[in-house]
PDB file of N, CA and C in Angstrom:
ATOM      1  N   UNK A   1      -8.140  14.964  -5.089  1.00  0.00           N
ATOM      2  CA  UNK A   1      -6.907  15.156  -4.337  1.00  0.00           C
ATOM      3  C   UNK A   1      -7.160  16.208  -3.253  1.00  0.00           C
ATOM      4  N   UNK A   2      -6.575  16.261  -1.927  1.00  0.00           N
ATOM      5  CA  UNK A   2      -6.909  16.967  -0.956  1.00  0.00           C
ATOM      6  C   UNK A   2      -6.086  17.773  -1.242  1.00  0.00           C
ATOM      7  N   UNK A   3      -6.122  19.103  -0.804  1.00  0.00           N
ATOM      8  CA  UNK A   3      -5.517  20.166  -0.875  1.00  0.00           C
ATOM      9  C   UNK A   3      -4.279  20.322   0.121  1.00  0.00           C
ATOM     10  N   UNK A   4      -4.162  19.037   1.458  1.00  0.00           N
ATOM     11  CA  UNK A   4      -3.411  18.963   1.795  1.00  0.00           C
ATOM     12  C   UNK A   4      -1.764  17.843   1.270  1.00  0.00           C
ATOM     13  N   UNK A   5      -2.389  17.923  -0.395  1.00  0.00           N
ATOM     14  CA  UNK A   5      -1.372  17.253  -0.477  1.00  0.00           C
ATOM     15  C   UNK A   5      -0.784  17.575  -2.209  1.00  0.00           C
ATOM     16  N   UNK A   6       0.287  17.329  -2.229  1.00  0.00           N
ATOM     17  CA  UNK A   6       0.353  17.999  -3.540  1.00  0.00           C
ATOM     18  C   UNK A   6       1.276  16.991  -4.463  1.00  0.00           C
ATOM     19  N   UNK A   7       0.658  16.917  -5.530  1.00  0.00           N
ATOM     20  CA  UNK A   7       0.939  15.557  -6.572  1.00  0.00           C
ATOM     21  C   UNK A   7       2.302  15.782  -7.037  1.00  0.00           C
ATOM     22  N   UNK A   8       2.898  14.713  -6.981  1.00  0.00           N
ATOM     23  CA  UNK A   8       4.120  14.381  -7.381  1.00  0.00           C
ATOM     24  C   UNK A   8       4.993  13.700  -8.622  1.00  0.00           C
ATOM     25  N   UNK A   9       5.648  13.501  -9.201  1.00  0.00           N
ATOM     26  CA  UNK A   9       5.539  12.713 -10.283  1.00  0.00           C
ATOM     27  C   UNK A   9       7.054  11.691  -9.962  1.00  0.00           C
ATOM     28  N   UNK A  10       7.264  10.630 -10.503  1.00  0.00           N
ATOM     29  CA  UNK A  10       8.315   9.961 -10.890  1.00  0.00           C
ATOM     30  C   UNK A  10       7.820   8.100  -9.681  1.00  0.00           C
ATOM     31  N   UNK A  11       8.998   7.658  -9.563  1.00  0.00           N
ATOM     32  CA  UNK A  11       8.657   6.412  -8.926  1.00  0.00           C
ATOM     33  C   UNK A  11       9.080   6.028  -7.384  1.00  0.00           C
ATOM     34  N   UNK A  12       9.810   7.433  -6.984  1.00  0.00           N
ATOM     35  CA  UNK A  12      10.174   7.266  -5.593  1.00  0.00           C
ATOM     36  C   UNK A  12       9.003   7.252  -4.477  1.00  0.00           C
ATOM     37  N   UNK A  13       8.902   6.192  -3.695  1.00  0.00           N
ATOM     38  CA  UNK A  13       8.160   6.538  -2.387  1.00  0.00           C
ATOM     39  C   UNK A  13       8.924   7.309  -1.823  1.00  0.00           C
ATOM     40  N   UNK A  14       7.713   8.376  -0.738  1.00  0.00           N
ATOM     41  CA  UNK A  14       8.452   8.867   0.271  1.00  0.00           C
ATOM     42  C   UNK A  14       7.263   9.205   1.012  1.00  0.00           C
ATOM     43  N   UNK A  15       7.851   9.173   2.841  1.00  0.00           N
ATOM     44  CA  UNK A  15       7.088   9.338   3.983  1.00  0.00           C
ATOM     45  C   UNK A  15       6.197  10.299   3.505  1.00  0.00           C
ATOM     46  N   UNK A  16       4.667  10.665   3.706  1.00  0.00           N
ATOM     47  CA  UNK A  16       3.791  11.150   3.759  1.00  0.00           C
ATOM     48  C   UNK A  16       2.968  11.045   1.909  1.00  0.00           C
ATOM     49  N   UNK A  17       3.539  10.160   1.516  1.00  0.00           N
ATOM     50  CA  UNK A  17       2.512   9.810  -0.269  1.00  0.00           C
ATOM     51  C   UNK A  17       1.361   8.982  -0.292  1.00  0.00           C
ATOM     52  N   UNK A  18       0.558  10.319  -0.681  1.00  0.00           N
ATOM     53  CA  UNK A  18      -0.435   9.483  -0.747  1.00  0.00           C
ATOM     54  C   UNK A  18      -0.966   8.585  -1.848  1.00  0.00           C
ATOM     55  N   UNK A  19      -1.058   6.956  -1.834  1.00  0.00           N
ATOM     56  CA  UNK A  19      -1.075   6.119  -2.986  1.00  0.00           C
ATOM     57  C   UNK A  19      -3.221   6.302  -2.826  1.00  0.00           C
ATOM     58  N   UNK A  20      -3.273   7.017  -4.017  1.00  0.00           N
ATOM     59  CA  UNK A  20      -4.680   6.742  -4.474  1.00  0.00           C
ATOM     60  C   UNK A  20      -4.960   5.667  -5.125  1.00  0.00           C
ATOM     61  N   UNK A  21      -6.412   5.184  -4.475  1.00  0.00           N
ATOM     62  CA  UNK A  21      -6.999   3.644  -5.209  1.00  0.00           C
ATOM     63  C   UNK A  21      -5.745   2.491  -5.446  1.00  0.00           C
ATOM     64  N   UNK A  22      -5.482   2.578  -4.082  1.00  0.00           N
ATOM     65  CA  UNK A  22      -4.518   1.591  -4.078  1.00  0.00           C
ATOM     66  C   UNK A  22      -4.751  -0.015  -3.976  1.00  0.00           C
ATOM     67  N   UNK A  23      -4.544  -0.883  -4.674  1.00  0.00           N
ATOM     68  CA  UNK A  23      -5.095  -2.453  -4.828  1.00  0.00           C
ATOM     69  C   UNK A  23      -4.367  -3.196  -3.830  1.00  0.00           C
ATOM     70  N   UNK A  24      -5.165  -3.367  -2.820  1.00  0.00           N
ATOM     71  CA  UNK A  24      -4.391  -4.289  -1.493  1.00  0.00           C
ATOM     72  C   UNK A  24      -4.733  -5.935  -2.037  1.00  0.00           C
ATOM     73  N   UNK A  25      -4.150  -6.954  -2.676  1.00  0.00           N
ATOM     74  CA  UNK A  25      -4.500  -8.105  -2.019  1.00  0.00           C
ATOM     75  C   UNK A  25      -4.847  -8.828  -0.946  1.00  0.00           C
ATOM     76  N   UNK A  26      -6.050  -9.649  -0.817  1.00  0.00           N
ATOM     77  CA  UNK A  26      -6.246 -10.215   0.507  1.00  0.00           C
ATOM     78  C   UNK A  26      -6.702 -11.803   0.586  1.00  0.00           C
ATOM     79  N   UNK A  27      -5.436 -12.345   0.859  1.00  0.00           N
ATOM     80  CA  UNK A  27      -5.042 -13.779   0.646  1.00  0.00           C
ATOM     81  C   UNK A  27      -5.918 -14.295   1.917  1.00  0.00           C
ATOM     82  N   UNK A  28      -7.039 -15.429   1.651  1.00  0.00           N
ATOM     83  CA  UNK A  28      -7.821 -16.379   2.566  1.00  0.00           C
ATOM     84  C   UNK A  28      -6.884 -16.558   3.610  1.00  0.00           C
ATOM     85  N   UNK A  29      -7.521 -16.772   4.722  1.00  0.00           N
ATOM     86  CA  UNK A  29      -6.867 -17.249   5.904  1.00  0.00           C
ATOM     87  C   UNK A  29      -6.274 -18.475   5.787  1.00  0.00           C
ATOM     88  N   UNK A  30      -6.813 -18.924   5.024  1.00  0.00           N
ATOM     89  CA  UNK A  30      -6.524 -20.593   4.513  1.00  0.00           C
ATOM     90  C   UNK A  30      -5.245 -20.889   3.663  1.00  0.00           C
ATOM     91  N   UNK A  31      -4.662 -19.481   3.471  1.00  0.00           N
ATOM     92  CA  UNK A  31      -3.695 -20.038   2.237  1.00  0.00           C
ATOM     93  C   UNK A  31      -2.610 -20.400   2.610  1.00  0.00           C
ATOM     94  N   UNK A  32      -2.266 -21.230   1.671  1.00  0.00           N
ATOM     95  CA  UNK A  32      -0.928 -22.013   1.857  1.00  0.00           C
ATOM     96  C   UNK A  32      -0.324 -22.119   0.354  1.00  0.00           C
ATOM     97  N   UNK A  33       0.877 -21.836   0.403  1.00  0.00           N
ATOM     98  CA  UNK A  33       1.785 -21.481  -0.743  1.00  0.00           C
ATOM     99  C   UNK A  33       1.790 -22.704  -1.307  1.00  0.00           C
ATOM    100  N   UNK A  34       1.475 -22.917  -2.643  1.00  0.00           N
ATOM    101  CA  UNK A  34       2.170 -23.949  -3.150  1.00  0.00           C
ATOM    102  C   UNK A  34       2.309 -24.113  -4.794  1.00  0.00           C
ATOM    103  N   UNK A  35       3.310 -24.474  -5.227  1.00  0.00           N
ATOM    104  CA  UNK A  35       4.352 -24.465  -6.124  1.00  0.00           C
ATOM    105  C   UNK A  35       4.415 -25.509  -7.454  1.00  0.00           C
ATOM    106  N   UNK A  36       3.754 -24.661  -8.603  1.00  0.00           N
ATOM    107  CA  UNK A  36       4.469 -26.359  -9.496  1.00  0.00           C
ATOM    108  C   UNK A  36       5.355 -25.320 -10.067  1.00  0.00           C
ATOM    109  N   UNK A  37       6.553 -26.024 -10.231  1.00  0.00           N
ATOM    110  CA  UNK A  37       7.983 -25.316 -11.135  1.00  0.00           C
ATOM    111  C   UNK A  37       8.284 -24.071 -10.820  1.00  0.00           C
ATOM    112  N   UNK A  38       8.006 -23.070 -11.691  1.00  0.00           N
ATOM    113  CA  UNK A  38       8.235 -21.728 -10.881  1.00  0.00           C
ATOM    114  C   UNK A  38       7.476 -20.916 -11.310  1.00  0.00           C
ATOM    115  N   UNK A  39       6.368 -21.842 -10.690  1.00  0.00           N
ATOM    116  CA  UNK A  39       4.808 -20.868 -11.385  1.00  0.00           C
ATOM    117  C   UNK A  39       3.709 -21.094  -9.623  1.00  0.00           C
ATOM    118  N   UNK A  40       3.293 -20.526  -9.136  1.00  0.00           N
ATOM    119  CA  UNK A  40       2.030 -20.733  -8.164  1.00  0.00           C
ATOM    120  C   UNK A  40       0.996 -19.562  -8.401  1.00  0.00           C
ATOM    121  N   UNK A  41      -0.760 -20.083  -8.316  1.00  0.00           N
ATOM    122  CA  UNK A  41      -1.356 -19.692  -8.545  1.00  0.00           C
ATOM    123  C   UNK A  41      -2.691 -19.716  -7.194  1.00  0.00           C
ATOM    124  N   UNK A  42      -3.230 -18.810  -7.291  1.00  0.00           N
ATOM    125  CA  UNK A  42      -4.184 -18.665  -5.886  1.00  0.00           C
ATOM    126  C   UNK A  42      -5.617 -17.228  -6.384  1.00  0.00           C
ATOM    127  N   UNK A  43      -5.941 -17.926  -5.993  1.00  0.00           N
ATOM    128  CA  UNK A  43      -7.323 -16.626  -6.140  1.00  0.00           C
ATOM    129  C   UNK A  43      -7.118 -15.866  -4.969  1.00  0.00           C
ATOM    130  N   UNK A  44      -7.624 -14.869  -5.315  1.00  0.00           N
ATOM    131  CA  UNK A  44      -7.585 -13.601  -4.188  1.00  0.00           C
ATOM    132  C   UNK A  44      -8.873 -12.792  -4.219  1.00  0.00           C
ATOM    133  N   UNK A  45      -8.863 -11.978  -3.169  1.00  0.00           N
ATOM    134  CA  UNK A  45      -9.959 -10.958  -3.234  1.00  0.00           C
ATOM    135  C   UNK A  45      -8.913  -9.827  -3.079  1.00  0.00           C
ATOM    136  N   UNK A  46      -9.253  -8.612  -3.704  1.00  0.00           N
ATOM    137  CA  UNK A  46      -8.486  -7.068  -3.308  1.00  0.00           C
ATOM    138  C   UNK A  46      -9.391  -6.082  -3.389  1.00  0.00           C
ATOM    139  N   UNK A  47      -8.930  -5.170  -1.971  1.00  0.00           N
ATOM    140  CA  UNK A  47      -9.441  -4.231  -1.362  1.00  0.00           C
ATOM    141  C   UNK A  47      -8.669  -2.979  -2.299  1.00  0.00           C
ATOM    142  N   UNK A  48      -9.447  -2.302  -2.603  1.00  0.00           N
ATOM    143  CA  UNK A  48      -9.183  -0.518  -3.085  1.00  0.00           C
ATOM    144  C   UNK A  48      -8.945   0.085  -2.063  1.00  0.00           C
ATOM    145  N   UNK A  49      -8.110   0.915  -2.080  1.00  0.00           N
ATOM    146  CA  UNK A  49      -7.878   1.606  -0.314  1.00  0.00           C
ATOM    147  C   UNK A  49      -6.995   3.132  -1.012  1.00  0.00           C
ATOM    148  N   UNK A  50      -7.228   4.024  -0.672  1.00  0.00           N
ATOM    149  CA  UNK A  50      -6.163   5.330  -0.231  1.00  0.00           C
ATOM    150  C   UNK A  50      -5.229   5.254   0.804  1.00  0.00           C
ATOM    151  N   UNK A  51      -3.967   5.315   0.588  1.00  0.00           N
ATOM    152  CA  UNK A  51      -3.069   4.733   1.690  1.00  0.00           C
ATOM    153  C   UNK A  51      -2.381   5.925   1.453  1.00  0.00           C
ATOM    154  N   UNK A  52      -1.525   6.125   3.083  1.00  0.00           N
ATOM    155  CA  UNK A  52      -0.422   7.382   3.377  1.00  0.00           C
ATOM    156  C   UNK A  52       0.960   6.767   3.890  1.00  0.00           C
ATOM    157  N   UNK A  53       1.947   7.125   3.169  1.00  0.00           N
ATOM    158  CA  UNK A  53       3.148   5.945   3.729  1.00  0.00           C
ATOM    159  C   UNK A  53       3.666   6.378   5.016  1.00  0.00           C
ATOM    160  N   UNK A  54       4.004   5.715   5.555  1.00  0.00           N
ATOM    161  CA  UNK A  54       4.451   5.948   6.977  1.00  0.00           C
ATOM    162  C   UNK A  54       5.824   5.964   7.228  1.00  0.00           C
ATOM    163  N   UNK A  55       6.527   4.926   6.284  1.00  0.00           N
ATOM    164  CA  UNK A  55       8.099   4.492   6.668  1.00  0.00           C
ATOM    165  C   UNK A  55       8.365   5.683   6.167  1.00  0.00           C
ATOM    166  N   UNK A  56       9.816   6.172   6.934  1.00  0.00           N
ATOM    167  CA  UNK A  56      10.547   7.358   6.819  1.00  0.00           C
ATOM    168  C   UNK A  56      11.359   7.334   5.315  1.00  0.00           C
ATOM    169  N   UNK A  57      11.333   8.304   5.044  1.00  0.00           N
ATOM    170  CA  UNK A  57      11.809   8.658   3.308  1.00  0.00           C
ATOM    171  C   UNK A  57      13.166   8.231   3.664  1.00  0.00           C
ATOM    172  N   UNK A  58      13.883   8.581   4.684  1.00  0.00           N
ATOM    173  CA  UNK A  58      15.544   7.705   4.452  1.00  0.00           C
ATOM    174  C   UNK A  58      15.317   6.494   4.749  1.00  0.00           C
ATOM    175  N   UNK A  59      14.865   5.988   5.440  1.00  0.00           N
ATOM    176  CA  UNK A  59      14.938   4.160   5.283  1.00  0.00           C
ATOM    177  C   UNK A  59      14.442   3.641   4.076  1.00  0.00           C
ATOM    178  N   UNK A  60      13.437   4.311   3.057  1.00  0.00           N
ATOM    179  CA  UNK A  60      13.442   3.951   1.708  1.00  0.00           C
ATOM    180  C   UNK A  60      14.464   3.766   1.117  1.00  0.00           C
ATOM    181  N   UNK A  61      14.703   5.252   1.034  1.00  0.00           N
ATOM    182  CA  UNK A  61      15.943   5.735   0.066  1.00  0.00           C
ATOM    183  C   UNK A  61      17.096   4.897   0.017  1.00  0.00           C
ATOM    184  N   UNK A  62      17.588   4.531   1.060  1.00  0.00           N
ATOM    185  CA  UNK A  62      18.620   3.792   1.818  1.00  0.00           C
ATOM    186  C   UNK A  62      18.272   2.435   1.569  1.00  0.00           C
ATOM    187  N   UNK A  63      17.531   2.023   1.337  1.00  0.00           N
ATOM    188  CA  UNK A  63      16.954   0.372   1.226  1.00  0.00           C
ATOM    189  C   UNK A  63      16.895  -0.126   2.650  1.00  0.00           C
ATOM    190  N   UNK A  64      16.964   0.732   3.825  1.00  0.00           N
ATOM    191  CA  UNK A  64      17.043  -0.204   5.259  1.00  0.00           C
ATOM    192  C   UNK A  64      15.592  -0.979   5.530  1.00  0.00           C
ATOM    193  N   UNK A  65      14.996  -1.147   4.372  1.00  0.00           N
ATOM    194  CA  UNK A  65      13.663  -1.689   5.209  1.00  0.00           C
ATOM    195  C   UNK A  65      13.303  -2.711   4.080  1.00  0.00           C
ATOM    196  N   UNK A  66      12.660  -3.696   4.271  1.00  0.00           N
ATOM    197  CA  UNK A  66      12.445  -4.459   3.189  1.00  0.00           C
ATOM    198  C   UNK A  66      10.559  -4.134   3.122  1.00  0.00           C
ATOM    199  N   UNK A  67      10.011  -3.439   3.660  1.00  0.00           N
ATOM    200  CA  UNK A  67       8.576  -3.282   4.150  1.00  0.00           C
ATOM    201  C   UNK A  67       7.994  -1.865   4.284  1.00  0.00           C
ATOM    202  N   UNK A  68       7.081  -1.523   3.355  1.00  0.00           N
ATOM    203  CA  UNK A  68       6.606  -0.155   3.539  1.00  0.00           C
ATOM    204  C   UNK A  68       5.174  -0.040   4.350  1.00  0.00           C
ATOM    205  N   UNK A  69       5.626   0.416   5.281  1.00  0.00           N
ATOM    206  CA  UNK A  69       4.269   1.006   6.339  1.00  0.00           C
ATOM    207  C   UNK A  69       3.438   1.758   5.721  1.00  0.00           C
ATOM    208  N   UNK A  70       2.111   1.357   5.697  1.00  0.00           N
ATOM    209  CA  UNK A  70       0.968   2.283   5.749  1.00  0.00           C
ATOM    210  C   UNK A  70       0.226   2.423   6.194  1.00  0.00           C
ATOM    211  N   UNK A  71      -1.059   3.466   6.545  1.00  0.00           N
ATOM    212  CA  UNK A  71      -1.866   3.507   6.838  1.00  0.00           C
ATOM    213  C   UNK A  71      -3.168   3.734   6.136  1.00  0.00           C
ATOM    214  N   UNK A  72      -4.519   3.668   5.903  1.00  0.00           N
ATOM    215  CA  UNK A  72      -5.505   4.031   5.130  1.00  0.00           C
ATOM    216  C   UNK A  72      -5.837   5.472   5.617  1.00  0.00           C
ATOM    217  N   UNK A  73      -6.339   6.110   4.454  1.00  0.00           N
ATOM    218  CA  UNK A  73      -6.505   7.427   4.464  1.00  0.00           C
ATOM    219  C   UNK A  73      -8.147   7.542   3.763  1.00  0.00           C
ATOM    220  N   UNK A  74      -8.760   8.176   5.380  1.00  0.00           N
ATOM    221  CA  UNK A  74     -10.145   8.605   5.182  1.00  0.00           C
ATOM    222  C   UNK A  74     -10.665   9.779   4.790  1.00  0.00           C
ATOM    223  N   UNK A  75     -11.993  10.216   4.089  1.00  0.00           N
ATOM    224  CA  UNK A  75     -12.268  11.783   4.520  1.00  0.00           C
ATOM    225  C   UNK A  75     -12.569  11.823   5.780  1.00  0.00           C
ATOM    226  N   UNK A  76     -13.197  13.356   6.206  1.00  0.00           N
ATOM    227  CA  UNK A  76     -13.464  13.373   7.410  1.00  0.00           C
ATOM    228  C   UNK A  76     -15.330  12.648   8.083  1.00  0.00           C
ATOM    229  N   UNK A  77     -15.665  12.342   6.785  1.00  0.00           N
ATOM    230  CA  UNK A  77     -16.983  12.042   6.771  1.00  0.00           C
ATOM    231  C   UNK A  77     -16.874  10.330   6.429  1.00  0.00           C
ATOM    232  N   UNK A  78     -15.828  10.264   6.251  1.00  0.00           N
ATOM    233  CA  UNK A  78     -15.809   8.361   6.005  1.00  0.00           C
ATOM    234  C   UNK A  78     -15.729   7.817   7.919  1.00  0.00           C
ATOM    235  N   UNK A  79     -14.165   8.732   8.337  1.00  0.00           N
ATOM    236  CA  UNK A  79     -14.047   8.499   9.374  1.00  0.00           C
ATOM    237  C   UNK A  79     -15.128   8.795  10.858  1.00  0.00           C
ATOM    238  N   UNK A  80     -15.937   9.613  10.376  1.00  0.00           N
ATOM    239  CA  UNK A  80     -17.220   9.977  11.303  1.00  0.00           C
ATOM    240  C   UNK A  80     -17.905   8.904  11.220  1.00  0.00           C
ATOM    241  N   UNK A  81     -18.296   8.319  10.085  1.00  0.00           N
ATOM    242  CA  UNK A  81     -19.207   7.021  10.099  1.00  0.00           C
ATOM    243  C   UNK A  81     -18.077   5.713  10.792  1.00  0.00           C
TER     244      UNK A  81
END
């Protein structure tokens, strides 16, 4: 944990959290949804990532957003390379 950030506990997002080893799914370019009953199934690949939220803590809070912004979060030696 970076020292610029300080651990939190419970289930609220809020602007500036950082989600460690976070599991991104990453659906083929190819995919196309499809459905038997109310079950669909698809292989995936997922990316591990450190992510920093971006959307503002009141548009959470508030439910105004159906979509949480992020960004990936490097060291300073990931981002040099």
């Amino acid at each position: 944990m970076s020292p610029y950030w300080e651990q939190v506990q419970g289930d609220q997002l809020e602007q500036g959290d950082h989600l460690a080893d976070c599991v991104i799914p990453r659906l083929p370019e190819t995919f196309v949804e499809t459905a038997v009953g109310d079950e669909a199934r698809v292989r995936v690949r997922a990316l591990v990532q450190d992510l920093m939220i971006l959307t503002q803590s009141c548009d959470i809070e508030q439910r105004k957003t159906d979509w949480i912004v992020t960004c990936p979060v490097f060291t300073r030696a990931e981002f040099e390379d």
